[in-house]
C-alpha atoms as a PDB file:
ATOM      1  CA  UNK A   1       0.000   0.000   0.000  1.00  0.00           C
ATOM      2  CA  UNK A   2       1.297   3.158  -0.999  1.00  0.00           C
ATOM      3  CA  UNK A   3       1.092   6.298   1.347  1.00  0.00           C
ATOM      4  CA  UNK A   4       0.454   9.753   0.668  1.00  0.00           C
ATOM      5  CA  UNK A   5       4.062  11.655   2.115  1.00  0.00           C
ATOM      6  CA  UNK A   6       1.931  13.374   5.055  1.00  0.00           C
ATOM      7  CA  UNK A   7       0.960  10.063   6.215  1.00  0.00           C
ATOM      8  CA  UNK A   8       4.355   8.698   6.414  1.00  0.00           C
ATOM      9  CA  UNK A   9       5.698   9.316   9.857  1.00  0.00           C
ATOM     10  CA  UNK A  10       2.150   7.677  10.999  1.00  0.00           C
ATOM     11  CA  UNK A  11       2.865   4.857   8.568  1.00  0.00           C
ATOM     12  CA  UNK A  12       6.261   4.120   9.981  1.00  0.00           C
ATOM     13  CA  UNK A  13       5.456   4.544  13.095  1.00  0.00           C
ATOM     14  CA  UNK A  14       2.396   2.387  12.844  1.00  0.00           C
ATOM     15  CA  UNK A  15       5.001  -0.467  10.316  1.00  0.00           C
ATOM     16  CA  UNK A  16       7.641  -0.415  13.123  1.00  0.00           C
ATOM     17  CA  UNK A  17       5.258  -1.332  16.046  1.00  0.00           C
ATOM     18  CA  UNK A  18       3.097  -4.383  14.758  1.00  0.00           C
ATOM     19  CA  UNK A  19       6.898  -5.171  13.239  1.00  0.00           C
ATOM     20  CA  UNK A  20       8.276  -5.220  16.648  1.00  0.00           C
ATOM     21  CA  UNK A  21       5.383  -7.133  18.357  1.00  0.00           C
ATOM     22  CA  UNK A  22       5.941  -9.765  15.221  1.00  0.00           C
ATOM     23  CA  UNK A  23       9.548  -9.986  15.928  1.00  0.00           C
ATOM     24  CA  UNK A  24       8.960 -10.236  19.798  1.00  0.00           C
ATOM     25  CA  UNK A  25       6.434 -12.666  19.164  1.00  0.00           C
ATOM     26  CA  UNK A  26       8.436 -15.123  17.061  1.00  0.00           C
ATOM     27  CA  UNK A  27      11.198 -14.807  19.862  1.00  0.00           C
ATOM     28  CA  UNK A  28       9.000 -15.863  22.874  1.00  0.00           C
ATOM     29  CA  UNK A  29       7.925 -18.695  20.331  1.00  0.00           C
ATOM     30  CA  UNK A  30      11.692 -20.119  20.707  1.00  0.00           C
ATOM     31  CA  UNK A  31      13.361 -21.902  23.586  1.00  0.00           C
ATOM     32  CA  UNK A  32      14.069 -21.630  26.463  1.00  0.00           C
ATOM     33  CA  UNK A  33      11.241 -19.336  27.905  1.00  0.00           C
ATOM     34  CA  UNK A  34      12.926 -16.672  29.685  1.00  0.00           C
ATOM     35  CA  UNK A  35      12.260 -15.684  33.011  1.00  0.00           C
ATOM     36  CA  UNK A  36      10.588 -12.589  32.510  1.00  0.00           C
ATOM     37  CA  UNK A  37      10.274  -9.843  29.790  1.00  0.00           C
ATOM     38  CA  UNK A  38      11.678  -6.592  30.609  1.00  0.00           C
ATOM     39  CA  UNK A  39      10.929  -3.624  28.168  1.00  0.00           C
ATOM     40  CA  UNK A  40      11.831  -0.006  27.960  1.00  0.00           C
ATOM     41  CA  UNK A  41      10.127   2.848  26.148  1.00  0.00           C
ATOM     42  CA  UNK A  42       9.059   1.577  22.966  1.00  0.00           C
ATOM     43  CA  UNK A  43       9.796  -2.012  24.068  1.00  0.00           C
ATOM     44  CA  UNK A  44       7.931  -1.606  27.118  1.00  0.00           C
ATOM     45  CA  UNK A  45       4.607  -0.998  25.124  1.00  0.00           C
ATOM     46  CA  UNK A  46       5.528  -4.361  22.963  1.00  0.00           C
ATOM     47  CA  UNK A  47       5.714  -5.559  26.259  1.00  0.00           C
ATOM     48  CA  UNK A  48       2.278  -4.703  26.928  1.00  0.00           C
ATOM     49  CA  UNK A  49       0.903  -5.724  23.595  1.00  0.00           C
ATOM     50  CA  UNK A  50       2.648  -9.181  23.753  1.00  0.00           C
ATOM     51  CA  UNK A  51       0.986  -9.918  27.220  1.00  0.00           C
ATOM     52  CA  UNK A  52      -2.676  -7.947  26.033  1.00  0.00           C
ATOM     53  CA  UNK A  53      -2.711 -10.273  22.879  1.00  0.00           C
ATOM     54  CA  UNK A  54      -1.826 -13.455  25.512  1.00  0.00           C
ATOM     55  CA  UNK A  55       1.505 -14.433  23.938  1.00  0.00           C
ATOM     56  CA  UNK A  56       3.179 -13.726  27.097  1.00  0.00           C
ATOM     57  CA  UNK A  57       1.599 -14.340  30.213  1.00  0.00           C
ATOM     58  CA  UNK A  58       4.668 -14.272  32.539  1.00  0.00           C
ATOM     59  CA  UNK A  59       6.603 -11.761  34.707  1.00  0.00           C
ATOM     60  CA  UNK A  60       6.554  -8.786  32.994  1.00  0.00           C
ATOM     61  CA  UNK A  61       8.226  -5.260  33.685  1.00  0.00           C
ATOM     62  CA  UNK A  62       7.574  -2.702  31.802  1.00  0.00           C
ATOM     63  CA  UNK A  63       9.795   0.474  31.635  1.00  0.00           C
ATOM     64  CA  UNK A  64       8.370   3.873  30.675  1.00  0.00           C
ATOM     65  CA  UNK A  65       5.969   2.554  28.177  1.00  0.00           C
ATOM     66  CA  UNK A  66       5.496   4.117  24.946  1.00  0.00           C
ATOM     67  CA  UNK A  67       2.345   3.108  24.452  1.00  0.00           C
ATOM     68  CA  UNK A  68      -0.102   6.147  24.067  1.00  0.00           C
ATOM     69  CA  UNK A  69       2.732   8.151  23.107  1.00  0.00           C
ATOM     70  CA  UNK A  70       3.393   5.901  19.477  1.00  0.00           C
ATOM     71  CA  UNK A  71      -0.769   6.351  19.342  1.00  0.00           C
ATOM     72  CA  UNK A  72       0.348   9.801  19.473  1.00  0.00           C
ATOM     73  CA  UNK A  73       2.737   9.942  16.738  1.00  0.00           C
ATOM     74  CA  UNK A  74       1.168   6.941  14.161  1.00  0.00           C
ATOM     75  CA  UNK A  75      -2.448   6.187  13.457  1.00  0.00           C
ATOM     76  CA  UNK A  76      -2.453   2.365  13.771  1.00  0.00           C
ATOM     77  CA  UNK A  77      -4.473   0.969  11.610  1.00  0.00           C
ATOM     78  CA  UNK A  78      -3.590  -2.648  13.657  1.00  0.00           C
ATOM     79  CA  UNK A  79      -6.982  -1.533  15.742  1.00  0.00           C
ATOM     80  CA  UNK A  80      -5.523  -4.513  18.116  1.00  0.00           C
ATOM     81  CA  UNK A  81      -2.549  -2.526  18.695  1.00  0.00           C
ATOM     82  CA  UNK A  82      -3.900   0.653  19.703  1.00  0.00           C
ATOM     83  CA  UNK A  83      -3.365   1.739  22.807  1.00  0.00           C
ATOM     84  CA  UNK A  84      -6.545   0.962  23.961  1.00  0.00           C
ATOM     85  CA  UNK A  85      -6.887  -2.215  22.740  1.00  0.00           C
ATOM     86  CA  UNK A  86      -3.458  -2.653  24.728  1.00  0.00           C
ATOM     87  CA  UNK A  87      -4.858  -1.083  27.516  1.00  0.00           C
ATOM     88  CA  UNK A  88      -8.535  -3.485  27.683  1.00  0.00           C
ATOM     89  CA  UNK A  89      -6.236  -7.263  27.570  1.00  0.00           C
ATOM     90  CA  UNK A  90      -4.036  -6.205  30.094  1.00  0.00           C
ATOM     91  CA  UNK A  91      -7.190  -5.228  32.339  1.00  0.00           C
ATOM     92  CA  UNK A  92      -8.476  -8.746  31.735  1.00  0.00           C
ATOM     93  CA  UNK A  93      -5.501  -9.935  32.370  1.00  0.00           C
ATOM     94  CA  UNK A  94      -6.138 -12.993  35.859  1.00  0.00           C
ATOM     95  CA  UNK A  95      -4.707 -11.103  38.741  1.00  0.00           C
ATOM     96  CA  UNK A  96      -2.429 -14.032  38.894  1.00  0.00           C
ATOM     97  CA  UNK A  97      -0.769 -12.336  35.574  1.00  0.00           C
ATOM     98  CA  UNK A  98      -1.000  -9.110  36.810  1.00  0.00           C
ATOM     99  CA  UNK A  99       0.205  -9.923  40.176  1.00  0.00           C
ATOM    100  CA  UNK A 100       3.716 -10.466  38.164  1.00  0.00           C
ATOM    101  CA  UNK A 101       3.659  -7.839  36.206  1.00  0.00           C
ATOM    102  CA  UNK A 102       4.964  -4.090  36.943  1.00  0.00           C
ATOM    103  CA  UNK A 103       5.048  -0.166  35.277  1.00  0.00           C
ATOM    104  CA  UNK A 104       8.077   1.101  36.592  1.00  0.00           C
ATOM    105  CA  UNK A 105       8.456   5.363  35.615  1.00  0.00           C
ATOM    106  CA  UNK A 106      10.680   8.314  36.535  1.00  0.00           C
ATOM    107  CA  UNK A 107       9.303  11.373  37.847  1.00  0.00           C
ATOM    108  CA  UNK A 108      11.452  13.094  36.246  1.00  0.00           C
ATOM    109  CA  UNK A 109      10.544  11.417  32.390  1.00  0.00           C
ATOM    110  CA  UNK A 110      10.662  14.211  30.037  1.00  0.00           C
ATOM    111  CA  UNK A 111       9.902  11.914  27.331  1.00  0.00           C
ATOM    112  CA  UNK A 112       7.237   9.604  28.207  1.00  0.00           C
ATOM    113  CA  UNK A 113       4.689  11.316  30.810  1.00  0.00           C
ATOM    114  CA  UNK A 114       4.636   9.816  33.944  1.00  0.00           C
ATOM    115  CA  UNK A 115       0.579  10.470  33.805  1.00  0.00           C
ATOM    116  CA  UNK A 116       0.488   7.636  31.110  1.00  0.00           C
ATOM    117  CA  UNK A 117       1.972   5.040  33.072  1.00  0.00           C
ATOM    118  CA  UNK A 118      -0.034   6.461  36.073  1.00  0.00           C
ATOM    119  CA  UNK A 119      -3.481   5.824  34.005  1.00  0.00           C
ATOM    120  CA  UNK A 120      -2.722   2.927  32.609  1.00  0.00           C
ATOM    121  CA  UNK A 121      -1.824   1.124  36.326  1.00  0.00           C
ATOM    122  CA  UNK A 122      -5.004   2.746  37.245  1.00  0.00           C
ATOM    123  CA  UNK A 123      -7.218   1.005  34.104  1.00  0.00           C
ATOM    124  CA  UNK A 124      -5.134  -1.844  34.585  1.00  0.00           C
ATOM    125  CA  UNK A 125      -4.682  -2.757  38.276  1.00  0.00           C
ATOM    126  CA  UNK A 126      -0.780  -3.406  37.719  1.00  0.00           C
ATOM    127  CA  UNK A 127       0.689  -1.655  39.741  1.00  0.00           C
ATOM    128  CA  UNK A 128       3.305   1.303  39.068  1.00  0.00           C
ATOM    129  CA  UNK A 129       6.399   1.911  41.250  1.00  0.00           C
ATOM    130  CA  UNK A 130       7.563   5.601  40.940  1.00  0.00           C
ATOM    131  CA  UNK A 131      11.164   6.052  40.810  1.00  0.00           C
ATOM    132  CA  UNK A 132      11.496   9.775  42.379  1.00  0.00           C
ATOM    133  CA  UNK A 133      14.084  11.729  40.310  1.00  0.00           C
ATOM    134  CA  UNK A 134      14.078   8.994  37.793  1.00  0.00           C
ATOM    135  CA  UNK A 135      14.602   9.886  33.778  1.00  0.00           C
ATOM    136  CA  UNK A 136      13.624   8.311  30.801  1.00  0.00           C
ATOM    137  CA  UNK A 137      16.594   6.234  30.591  1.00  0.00           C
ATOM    138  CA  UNK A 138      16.087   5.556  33.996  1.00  0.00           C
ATOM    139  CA  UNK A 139      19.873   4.852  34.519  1.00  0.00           C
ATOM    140  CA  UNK A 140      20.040   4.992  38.495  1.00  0.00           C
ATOM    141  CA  UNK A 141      18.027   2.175  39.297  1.00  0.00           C
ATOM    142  CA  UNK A 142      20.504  -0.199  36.824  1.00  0.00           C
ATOM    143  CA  UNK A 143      23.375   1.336  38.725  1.00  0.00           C
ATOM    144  CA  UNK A 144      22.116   0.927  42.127  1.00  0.00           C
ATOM    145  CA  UNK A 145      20.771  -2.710  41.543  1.00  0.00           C
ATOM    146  CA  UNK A 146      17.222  -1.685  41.887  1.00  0.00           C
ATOM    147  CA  UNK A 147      15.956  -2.443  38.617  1.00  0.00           C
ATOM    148  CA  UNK A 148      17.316  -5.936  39.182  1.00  0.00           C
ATOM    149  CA  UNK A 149      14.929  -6.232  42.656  1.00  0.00           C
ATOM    150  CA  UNK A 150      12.399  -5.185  40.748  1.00  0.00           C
ATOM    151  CA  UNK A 151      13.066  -8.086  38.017  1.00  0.00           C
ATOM    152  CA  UNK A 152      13.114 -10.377  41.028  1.00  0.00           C
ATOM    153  CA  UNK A 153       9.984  -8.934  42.525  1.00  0.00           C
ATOM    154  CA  UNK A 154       7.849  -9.772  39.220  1.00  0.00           C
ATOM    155  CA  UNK A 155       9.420 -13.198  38.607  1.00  0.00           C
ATOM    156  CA  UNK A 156       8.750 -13.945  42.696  1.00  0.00           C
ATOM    157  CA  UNK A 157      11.858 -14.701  43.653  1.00  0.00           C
ATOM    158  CA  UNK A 158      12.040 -15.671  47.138  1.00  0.00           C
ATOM    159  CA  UNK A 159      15.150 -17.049  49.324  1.00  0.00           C
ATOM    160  CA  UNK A 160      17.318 -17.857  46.175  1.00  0.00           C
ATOM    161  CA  UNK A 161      14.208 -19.621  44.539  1.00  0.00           C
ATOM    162  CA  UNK A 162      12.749 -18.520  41.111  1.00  0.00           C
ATOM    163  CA  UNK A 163       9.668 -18.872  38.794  1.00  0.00           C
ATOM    164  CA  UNK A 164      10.057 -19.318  34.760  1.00  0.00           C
ATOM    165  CA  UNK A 165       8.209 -17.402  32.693  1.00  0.00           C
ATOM    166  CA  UNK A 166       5.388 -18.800  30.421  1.00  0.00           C
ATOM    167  CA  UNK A 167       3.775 -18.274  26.952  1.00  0.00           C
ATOM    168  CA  UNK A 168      -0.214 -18.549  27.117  1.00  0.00           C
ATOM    169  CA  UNK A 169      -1.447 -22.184  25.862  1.00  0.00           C
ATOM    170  CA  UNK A 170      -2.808 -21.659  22.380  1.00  0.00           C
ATOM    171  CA  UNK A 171      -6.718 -21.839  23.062  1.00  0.00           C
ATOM    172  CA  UNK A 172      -6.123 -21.641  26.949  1.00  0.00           C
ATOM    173  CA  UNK A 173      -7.117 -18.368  28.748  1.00  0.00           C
ATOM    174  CA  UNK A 174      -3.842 -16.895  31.467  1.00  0.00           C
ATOM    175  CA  UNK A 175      -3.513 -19.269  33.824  1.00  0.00           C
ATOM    176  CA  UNK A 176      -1.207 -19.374  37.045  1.00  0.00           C
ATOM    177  CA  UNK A 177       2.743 -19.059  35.829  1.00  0.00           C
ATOM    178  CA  UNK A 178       4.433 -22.569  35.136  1.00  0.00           C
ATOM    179  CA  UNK A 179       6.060 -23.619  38.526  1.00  0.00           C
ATOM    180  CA  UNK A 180       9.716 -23.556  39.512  1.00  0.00           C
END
């Protein structure tokens, strides 16, 4: 399909998304099943999409998520990638998906407003930690070993134990995450 030129940011931006989710897609499809998925920015609203479509339905942290700021800058015509198409699956998400899931945001995000992560915990019911000071990038909390407690928190680790991660059963709705 050919685009007019004042529809081609949109285009792109609308290409490189359902691209991305493709590409992620195909990946959790492989083995081994990681632990968790961790996304920042533009990968944390695949990492929304990928657990709102049920191809992922383990521990999931999600890192200044892009997601209604690409519906800001593309159109989507992938209806089932908007943002709130995103938004609806991961509210009927089990809470024993959500309970492993987390929005993780900087105050201090100049790029991604902190008010999007704040609604979409709030439509959602996963819950968002604020990181006070925090930026985009959110670089302190890799320094300081945070981000990797938060990583733990989602995939319940507890004493030195762990929990896998899990794709959603084709033709299975989210159940509990695979055991240890």
């Amino acid at each position: 399909m050919t685009r007019p030129p004042w529809e081609w940011l949109a285009g792109a931006v609308d290409d490189s998304f359902t691209a991305c989710v493709a590409v992620q897609r195909a990946a959790l499809e492989q083995q081994p099943v990681p632990a968790a998925v961790v996304g920042s920015s533009w990968g944390g609203a695949v990492a929304a999409a990928l657990l709102a479509q049920g191809v992922w339905a383990g521990p999931t942290v999600m890192l200044c998520p892009a997601l209604r700021l690409k519906d800001r800058w593309g159109r989507l015509s992938a209806s089932h990638l908007s943002a709130e198409a995103v938004t609806a699956g991961l509210a009927a998400l089990p809470p024993s998906v959500k309970r492993h899931c987390l929005l993780v945001h900087g105050t201090a995000d100049t790029v991604v407003p902190l008010a999007d992560s704040a609604a979409l915990s709030a439509a959602t019911g996963i819950e968002l930690v604020r990181i006070e000071g925090g930026s985009h990038g959110l670089g302190s909390i890799i320094r300081d070993g945070r981000l990797r407690c938060l990583i733990d928190r989602a995939v319940g680790v507890v004493s030195g134990g762990g929990r896998r991660g899990t794709r959603r059963p084709e033709n299975e709705g989210a159940e509990a995450l695979a055991g240890e």
